[in-house]
N, C-alpha and C. Protein backbone atom coordinates (compact mmCIF):
# COMPACT_ATOMS: atom_id res chain seq x y z
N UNK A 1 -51.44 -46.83 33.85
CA UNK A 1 -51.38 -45.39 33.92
C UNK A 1 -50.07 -44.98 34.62
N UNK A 2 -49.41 -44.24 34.19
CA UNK A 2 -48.13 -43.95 34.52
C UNK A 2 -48.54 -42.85 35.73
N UNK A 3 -47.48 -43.31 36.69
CA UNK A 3 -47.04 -42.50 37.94
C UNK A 3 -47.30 -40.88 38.49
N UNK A 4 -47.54 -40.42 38.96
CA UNK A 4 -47.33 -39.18 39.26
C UNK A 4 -47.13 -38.25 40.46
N UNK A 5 -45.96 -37.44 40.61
CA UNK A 5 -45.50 -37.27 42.08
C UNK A 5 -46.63 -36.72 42.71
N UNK A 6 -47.54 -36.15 42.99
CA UNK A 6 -48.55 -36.14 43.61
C UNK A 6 -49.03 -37.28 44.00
N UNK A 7 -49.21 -38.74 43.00
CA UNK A 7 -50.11 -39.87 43.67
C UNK A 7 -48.70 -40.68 44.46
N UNK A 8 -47.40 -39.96 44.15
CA UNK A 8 -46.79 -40.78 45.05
C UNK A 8 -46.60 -40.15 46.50
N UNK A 9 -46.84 -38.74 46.60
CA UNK A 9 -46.77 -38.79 47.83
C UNK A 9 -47.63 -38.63 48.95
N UNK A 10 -48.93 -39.12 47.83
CA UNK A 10 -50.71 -38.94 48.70
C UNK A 10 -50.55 -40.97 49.12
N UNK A 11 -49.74 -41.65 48.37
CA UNK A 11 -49.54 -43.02 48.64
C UNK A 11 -49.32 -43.31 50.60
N UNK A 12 -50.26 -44.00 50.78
CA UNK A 12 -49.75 -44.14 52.30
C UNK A 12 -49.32 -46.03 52.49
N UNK A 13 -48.63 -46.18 53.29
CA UNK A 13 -48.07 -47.52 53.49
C UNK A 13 -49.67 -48.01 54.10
N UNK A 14 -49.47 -49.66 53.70
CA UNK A 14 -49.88 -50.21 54.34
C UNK A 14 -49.14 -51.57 55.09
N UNK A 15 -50.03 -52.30 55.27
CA UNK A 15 -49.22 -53.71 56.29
C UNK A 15 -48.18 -54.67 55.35
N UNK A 16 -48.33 -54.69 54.44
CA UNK A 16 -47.66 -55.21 53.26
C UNK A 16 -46.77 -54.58 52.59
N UNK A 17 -45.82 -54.75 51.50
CA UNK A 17 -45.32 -53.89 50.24
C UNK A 17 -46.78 -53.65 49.26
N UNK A 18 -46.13 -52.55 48.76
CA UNK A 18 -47.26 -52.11 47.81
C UNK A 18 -46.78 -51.98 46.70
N UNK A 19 -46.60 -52.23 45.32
CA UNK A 19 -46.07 -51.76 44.20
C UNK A 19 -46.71 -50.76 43.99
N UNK A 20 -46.47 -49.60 43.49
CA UNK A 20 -46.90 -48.66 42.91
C UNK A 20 -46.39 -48.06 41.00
N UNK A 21 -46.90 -49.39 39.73
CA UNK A 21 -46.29 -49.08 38.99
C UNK A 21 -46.23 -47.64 37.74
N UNK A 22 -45.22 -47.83 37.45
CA UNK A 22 -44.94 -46.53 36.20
C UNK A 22 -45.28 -46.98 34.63
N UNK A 23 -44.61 -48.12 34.49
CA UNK A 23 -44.74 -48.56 33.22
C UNK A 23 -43.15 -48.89 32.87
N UNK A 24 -42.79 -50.06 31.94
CA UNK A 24 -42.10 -50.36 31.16
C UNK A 24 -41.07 -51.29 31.98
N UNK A 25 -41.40 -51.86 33.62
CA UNK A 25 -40.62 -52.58 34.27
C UNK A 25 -40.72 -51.38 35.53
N UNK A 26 -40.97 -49.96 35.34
CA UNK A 26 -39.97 -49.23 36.73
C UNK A 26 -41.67 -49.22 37.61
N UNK A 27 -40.89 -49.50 38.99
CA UNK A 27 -42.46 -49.04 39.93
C UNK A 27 -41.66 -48.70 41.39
N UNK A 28 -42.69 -47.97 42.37
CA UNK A 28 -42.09 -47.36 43.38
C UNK A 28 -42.52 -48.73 44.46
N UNK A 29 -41.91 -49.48 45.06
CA UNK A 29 -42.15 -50.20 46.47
C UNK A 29 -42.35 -49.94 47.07
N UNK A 30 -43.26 -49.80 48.16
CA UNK A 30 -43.92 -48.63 49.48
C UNK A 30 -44.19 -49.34 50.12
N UNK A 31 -42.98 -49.90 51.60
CA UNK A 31 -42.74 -50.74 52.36
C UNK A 31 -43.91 -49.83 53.09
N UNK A 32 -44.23 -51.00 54.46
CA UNK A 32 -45.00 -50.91 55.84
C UNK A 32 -44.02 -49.87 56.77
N UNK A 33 -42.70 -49.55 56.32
CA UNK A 33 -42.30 -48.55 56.96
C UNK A 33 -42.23 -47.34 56.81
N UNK A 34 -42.75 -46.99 55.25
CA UNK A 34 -42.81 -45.81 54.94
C UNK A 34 -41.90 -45.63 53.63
N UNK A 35 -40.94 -46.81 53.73
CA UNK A 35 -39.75 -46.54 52.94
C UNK A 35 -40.45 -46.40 51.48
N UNK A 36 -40.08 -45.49 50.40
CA UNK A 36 -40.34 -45.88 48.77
C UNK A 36 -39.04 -45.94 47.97
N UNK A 37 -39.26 -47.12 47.84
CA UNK A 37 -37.54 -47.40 46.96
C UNK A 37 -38.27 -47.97 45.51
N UNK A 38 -37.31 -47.23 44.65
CA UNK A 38 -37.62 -47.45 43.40
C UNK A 38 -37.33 -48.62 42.55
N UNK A 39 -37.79 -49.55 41.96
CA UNK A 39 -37.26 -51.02 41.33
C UNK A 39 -37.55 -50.92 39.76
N UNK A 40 -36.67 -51.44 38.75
CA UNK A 40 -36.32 -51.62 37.84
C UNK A 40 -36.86 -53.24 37.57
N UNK A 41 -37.69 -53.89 36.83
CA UNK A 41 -37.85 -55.89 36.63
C UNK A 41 -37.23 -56.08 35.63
N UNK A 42 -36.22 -56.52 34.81
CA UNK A 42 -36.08 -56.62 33.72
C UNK A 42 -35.55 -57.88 33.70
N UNK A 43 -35.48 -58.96 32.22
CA UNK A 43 -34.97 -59.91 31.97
C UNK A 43 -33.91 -60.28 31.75
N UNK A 44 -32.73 -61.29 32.12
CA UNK A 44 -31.21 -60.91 32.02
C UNK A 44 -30.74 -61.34 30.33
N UNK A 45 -30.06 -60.66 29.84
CA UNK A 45 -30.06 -60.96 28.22
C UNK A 45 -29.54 -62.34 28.24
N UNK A 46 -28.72 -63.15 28.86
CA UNK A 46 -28.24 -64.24 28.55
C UNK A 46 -28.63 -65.55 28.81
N UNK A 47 -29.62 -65.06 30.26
CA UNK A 47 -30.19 -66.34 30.98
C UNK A 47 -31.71 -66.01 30.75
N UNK A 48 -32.06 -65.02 30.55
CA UNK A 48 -33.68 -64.76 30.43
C UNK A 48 -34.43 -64.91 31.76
N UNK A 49 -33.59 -64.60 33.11
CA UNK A 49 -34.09 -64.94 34.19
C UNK A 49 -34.43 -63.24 34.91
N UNK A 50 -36.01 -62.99 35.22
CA UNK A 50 -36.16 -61.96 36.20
C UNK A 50 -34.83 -61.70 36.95
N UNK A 51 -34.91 -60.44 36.96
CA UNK A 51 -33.85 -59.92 37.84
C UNK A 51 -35.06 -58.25 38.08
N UNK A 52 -33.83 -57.65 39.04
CA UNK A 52 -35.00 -56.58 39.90
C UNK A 52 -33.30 -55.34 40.22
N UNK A 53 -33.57 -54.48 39.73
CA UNK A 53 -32.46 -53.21 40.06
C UNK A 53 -33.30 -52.18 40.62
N UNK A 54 -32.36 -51.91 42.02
CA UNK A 54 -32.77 -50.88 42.52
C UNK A 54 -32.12 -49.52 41.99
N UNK A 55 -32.79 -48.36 42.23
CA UNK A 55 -32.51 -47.12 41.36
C UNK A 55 -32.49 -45.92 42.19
N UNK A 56 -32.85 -46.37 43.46
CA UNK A 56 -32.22 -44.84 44.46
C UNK A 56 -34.03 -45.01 45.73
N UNK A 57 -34.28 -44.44 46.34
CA UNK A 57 -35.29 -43.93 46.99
C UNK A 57 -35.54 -42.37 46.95
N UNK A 58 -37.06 -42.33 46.80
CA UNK A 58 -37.83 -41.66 46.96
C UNK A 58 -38.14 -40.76 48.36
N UNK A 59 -37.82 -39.41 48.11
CA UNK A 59 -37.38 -38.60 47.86
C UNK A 59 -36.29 -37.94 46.83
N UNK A 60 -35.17 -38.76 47.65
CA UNK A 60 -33.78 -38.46 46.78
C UNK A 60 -33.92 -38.68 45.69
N UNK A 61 -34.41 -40.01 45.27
CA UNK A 61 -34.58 -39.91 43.27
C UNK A 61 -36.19 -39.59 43.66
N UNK A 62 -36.22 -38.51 42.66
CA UNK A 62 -37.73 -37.98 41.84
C UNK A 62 -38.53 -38.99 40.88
N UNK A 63 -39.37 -38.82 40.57
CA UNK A 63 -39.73 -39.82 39.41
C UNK A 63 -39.22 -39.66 38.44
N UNK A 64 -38.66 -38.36 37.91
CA UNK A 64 -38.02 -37.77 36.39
C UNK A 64 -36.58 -38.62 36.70
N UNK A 65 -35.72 -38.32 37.49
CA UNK A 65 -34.48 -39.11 37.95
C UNK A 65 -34.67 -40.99 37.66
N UNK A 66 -35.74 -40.94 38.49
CA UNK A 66 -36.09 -43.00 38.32
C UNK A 66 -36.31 -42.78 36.82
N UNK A 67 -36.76 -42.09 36.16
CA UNK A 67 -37.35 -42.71 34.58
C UNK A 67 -35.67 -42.84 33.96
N UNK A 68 -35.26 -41.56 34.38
CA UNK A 68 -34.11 -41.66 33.76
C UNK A 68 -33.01 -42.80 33.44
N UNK A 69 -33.12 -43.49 35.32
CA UNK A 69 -32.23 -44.24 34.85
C UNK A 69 -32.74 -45.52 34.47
N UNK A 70 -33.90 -45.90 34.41
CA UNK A 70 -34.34 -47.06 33.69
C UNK A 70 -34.24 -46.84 31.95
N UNK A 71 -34.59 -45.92 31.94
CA UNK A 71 -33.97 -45.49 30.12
C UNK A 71 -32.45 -45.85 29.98
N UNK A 72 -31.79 -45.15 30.97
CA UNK A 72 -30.56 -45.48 30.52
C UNK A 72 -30.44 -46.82 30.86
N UNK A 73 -30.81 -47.88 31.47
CA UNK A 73 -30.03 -49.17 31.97
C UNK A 73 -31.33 -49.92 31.00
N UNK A 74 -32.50 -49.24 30.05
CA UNK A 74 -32.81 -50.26 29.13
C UNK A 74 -32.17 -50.15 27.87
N UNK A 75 -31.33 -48.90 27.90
CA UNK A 75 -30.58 -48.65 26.56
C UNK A 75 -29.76 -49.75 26.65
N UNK A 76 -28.70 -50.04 28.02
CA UNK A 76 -27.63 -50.94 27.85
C UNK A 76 -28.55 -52.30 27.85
N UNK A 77 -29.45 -52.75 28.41
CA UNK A 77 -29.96 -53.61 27.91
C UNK A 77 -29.90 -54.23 26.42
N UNK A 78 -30.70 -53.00 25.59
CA UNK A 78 -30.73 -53.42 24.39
C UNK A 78 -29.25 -53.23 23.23
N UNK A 79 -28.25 -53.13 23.84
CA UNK A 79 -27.19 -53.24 23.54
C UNK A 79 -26.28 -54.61 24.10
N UNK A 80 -27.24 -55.71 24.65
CA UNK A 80 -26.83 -56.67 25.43
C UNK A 80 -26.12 -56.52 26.15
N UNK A 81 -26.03 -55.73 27.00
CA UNK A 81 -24.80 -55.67 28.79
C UNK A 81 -26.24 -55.89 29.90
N UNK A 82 -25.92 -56.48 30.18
CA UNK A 82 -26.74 -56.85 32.06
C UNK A 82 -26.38 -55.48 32.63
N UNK A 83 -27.38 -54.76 33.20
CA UNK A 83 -27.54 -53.76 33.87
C UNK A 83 -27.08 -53.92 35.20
N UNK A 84 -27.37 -54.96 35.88
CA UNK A 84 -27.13 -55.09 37.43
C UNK A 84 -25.49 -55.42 37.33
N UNK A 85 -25.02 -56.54 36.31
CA UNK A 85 -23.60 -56.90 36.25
C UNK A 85 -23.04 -55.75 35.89
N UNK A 86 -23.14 -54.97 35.09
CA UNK A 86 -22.49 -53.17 34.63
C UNK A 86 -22.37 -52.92 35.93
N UNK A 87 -23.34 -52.67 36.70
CA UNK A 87 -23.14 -51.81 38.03
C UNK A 87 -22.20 -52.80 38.99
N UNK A 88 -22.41 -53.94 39.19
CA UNK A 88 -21.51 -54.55 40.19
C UNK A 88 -19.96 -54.39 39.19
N UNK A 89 -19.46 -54.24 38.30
CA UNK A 89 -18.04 -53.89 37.55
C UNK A 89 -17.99 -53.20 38.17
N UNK A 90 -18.94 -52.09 37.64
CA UNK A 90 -18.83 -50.53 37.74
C UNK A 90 -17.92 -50.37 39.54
N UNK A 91 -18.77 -51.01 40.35
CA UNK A 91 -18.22 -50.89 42.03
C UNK A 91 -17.18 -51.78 42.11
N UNK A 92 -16.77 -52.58 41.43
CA UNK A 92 -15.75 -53.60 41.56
C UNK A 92 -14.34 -52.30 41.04
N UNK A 93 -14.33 -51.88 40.39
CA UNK A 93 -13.51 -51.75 39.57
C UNK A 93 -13.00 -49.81 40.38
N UNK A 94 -14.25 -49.13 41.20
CA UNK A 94 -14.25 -48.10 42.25
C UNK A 94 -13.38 -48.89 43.47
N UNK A 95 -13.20 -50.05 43.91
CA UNK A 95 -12.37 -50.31 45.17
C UNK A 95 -11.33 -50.90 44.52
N UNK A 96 -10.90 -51.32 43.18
CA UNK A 96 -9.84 -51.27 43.13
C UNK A 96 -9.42 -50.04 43.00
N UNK A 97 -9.27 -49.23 42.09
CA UNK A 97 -8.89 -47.83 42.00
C UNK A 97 -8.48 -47.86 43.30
N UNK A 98 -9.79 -47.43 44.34
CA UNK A 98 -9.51 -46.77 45.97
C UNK A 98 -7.76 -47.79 46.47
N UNK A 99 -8.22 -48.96 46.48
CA UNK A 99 -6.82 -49.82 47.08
C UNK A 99 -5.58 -49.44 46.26
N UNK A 100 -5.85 -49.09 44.65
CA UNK A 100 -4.42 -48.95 44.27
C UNK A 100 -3.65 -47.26 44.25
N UNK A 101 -4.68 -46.12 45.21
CA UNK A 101 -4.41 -44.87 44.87
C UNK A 101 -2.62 -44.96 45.90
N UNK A 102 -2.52 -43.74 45.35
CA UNK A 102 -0.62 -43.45 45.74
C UNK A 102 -0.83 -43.58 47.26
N UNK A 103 -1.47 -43.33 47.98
CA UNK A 103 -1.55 -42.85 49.72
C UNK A 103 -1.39 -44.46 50.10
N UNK A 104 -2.55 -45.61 49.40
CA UNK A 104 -2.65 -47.05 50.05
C UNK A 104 -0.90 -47.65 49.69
N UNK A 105 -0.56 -47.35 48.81
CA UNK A 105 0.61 -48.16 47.88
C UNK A 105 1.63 -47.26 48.59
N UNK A 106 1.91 -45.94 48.56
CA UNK A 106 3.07 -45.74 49.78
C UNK A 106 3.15 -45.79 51.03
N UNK A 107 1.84 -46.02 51.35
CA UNK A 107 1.82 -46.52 53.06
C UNK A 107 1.86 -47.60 53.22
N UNK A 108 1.86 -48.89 52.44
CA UNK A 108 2.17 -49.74 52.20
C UNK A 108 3.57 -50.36 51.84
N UNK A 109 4.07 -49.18 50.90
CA UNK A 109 5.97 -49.38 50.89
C UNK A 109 6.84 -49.12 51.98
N UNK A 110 5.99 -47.85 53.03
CA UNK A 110 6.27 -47.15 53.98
C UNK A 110 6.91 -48.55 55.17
N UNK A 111 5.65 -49.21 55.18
CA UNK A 111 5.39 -50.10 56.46
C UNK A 111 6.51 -51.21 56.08
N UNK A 112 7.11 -51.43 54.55
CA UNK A 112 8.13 -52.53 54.06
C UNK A 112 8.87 -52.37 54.74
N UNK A 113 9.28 -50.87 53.86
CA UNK A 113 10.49 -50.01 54.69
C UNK A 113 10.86 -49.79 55.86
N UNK A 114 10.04 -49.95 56.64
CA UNK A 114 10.21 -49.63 58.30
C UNK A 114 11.01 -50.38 58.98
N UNK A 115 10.50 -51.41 58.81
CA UNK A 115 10.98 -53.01 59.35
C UNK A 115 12.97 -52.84 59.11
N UNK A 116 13.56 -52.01 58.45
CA UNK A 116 14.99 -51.54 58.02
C UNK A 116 15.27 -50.63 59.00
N UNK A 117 14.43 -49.73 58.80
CA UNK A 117 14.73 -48.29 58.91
C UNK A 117 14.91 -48.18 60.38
N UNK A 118 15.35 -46.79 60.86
CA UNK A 118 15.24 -46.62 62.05
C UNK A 118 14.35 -45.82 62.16
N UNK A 119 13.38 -45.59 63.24
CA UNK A 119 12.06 -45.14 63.84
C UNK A 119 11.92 -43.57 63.00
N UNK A 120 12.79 -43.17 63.20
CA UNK A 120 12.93 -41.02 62.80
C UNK A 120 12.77 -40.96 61.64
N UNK A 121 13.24 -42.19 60.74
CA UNK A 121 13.67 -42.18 59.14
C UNK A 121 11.90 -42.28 58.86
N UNK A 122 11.65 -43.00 58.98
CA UNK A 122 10.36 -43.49 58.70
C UNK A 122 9.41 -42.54 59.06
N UNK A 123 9.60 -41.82 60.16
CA UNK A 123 8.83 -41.07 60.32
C UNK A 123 8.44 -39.77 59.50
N UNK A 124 9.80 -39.25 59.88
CA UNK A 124 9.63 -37.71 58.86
C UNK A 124 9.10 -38.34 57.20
N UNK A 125 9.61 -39.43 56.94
CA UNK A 125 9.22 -40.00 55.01
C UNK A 125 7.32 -39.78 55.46
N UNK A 126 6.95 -40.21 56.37
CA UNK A 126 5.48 -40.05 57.01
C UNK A 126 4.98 -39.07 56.70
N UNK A 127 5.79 -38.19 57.43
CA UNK A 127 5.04 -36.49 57.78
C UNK A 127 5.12 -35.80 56.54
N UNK A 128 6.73 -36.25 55.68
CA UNK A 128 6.78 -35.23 54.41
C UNK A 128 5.68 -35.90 53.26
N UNK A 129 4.81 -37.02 53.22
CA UNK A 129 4.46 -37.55 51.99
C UNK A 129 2.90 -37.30 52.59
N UNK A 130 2.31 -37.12 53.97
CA UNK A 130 1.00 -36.33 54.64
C UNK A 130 0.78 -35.36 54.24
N UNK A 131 1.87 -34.52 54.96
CA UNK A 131 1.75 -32.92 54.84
C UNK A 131 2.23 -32.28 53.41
N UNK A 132 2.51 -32.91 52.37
CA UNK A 132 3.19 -32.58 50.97
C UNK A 132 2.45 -33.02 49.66
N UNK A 133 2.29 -34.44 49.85
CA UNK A 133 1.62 -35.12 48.74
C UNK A 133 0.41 -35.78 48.70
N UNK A 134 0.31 -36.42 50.00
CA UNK A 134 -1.59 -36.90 49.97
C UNK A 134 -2.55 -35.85 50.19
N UNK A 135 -2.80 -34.79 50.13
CA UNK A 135 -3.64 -33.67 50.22
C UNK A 135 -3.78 -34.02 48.61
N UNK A 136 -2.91 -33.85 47.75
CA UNK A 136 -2.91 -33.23 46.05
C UNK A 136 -3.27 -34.52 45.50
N UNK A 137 -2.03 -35.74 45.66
CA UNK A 137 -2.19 -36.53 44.81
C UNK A 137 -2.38 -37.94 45.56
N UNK A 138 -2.95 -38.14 46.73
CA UNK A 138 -3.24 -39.47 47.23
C UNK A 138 -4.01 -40.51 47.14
N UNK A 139 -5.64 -39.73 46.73
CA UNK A 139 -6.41 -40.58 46.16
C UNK A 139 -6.52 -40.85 45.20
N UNK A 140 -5.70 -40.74 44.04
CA UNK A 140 -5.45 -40.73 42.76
C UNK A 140 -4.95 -42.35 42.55
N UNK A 141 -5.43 -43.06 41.89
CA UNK A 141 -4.77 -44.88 41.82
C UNK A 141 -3.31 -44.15 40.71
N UNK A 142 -2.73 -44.56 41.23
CA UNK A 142 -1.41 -44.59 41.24
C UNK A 142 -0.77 -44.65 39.57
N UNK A 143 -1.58 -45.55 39.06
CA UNK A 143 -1.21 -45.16 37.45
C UNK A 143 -1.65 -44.15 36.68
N UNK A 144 -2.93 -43.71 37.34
CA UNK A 144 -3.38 -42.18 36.74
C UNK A 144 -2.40 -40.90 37.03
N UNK A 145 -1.33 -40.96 37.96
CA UNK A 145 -0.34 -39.94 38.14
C UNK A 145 0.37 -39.63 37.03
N UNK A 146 0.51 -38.18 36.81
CA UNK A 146 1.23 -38.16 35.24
C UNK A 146 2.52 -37.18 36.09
N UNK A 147 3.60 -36.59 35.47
CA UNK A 147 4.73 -36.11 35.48
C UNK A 147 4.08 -34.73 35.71
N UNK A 148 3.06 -33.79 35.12
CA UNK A 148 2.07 -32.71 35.36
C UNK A 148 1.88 -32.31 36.62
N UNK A 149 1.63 -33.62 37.23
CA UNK A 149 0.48 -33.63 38.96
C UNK A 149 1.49 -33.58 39.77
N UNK A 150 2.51 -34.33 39.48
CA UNK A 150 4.16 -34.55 40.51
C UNK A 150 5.23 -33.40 40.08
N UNK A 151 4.89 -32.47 39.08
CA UNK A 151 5.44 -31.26 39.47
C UNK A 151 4.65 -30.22 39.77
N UNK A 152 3.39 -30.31 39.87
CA UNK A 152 2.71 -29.50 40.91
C UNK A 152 2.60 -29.59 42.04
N UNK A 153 3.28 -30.60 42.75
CA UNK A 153 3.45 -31.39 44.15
C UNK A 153 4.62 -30.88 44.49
N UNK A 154 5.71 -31.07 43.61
CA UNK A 154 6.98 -30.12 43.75
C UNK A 154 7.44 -28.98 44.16
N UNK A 155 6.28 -28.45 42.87
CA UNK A 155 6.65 -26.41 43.38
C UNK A 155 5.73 -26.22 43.88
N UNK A 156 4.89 -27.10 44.57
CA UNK A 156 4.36 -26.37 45.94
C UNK A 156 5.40 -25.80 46.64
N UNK A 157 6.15 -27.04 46.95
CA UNK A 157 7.20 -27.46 48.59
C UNK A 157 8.38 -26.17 47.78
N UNK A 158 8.42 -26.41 46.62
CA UNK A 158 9.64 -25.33 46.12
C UNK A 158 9.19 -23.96 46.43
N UNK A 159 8.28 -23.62 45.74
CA UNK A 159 7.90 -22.62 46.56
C UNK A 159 7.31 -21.35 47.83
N UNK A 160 7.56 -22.40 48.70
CA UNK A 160 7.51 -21.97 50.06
C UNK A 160 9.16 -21.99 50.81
N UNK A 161 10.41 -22.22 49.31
CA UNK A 161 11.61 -22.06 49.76
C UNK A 161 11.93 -24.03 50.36
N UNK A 162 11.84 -24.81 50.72
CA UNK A 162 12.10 -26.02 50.60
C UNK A 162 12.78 -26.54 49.48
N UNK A 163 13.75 -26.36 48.81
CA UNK A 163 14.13 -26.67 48.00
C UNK A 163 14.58 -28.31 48.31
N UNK A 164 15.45 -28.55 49.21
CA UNK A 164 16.36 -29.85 49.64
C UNK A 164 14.46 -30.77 50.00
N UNK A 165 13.73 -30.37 51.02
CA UNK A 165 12.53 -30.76 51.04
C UNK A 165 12.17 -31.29 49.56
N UNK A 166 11.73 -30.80 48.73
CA UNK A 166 11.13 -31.10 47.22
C UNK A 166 12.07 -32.34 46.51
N UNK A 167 13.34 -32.40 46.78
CA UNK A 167 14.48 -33.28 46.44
C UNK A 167 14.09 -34.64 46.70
N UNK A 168 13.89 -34.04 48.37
CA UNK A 168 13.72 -35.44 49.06
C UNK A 168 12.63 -35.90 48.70
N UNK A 169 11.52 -35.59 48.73
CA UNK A 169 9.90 -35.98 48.46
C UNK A 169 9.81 -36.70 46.63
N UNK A 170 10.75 -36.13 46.30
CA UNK A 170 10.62 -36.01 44.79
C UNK A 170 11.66 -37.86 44.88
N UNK A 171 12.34 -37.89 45.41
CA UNK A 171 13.35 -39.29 45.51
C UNK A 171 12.13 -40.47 46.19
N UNK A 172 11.74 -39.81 47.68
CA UNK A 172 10.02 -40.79 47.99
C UNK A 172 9.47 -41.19 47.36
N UNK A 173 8.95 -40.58 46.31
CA UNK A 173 7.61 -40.87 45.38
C UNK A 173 8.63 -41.65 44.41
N UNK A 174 9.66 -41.35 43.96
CA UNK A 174 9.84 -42.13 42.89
C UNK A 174 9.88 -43.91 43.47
N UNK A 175 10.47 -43.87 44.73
CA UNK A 175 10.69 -45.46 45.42
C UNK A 175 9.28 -46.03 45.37
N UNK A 176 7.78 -44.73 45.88
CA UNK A 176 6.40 -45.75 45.76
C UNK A 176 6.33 -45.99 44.82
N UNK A 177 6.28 -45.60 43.39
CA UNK A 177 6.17 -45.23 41.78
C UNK A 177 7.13 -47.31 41.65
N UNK A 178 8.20 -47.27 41.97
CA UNK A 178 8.99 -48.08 41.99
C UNK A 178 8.36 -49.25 42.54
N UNK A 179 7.78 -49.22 44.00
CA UNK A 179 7.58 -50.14 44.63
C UNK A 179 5.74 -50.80 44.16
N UNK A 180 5.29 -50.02 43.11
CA UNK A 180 3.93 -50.16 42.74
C UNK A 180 4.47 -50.87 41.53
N UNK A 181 5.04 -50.23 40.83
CA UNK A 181 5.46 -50.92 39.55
C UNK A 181 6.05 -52.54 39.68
N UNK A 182 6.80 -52.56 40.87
CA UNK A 182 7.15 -54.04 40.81
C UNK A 182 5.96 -55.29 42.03
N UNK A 183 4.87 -54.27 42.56
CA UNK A 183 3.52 -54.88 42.70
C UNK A 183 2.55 -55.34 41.37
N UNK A 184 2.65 -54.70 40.44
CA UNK A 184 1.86 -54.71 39.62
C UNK A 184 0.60 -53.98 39.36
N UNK A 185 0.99 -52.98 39.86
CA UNK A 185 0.24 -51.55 40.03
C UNK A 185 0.09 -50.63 39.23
């Protein structure tokens, strides 16, 4: 008999886990602490070995939310992709992005550069690529930057009268742009 938010939240813990199932693999877990976290059982398409995906906790996912995403992660199932391996890409592939956005990769060329530079040089390149360009375009991974986003970064600074400012910032970014490209970025 399939689930219903009323019997899940008349459900009281006991000393044990409790399954509480829905049908089709999804059921709510109702730890001895109170916790209800939602689980997914499904078979892995290649090895045929149990596996178990978690899908959010209860409250935060509803039961309409949990159905949901077991529909969706039995769709990719039956399209042969591993549901749990999709999601570990899926986060693999979120911290690269994060490591390769413009802010990590010019603070990173920044710190090359330093080791040359004298203390002031380095600094103001600091303050103008803070206060100018990582607000707009920093968390952005660095190859998603188009010519669009870096002249809207521009006539910001241009238009608050900075003209020589925008020059300079505009010569910065091209050296990270430079110094990513010959990272392999």
């Amino acid at each position: 008999m399939p689930l219903t938010d009323t019997a899940i939240r008349k459900a009281k813990p006991s000393d044990k886990p409790v399954k509480l199932t829905d049908g089709q693999g999804l059921y709510l877990l109702l730890r001895p602490d109170g916790a209800r976290w939602w689980r997914w059982d499904y078979r892995r398409p290649v090895t045929g070995k149990r596996n178990t995906l978690s899908l959010g906790t209860y409250p935060d996912t509803g039961l309409a939310d949990a159905r949901a995403k077991r529909d969706e992660a039995r769709r990719l199932l039956a399209a042969g992709a591993d549901p749990g391996e999709q999601r570990k890409a899926a986060k693999a592939s979120g911290q690269e992005r994060a490591a390769n956005s413009f802010e990590v990769v010019a603070r990173e060329w920044l710190e090359k550069q330093s080791a040359v530079w004298v203390p002031a040089h380095s600094t103001k390149i600091l303050l103008r690529l803070q206060n100018d360009v990582f607000p707009w375009v920093g968390g952005k991974p660095v190859a998603e930057i188009g010519a669009r986003e870096l002249l809207a970064v521009l006539n910001r600074v241009v238009d608050r009268g900075a003209v020589e400012t925008a020059h300079r910032i505009l010569q910065n970014m091209g050296q990270v742009f430079r110094y990513a490209i010959a990272t392999g970025r």
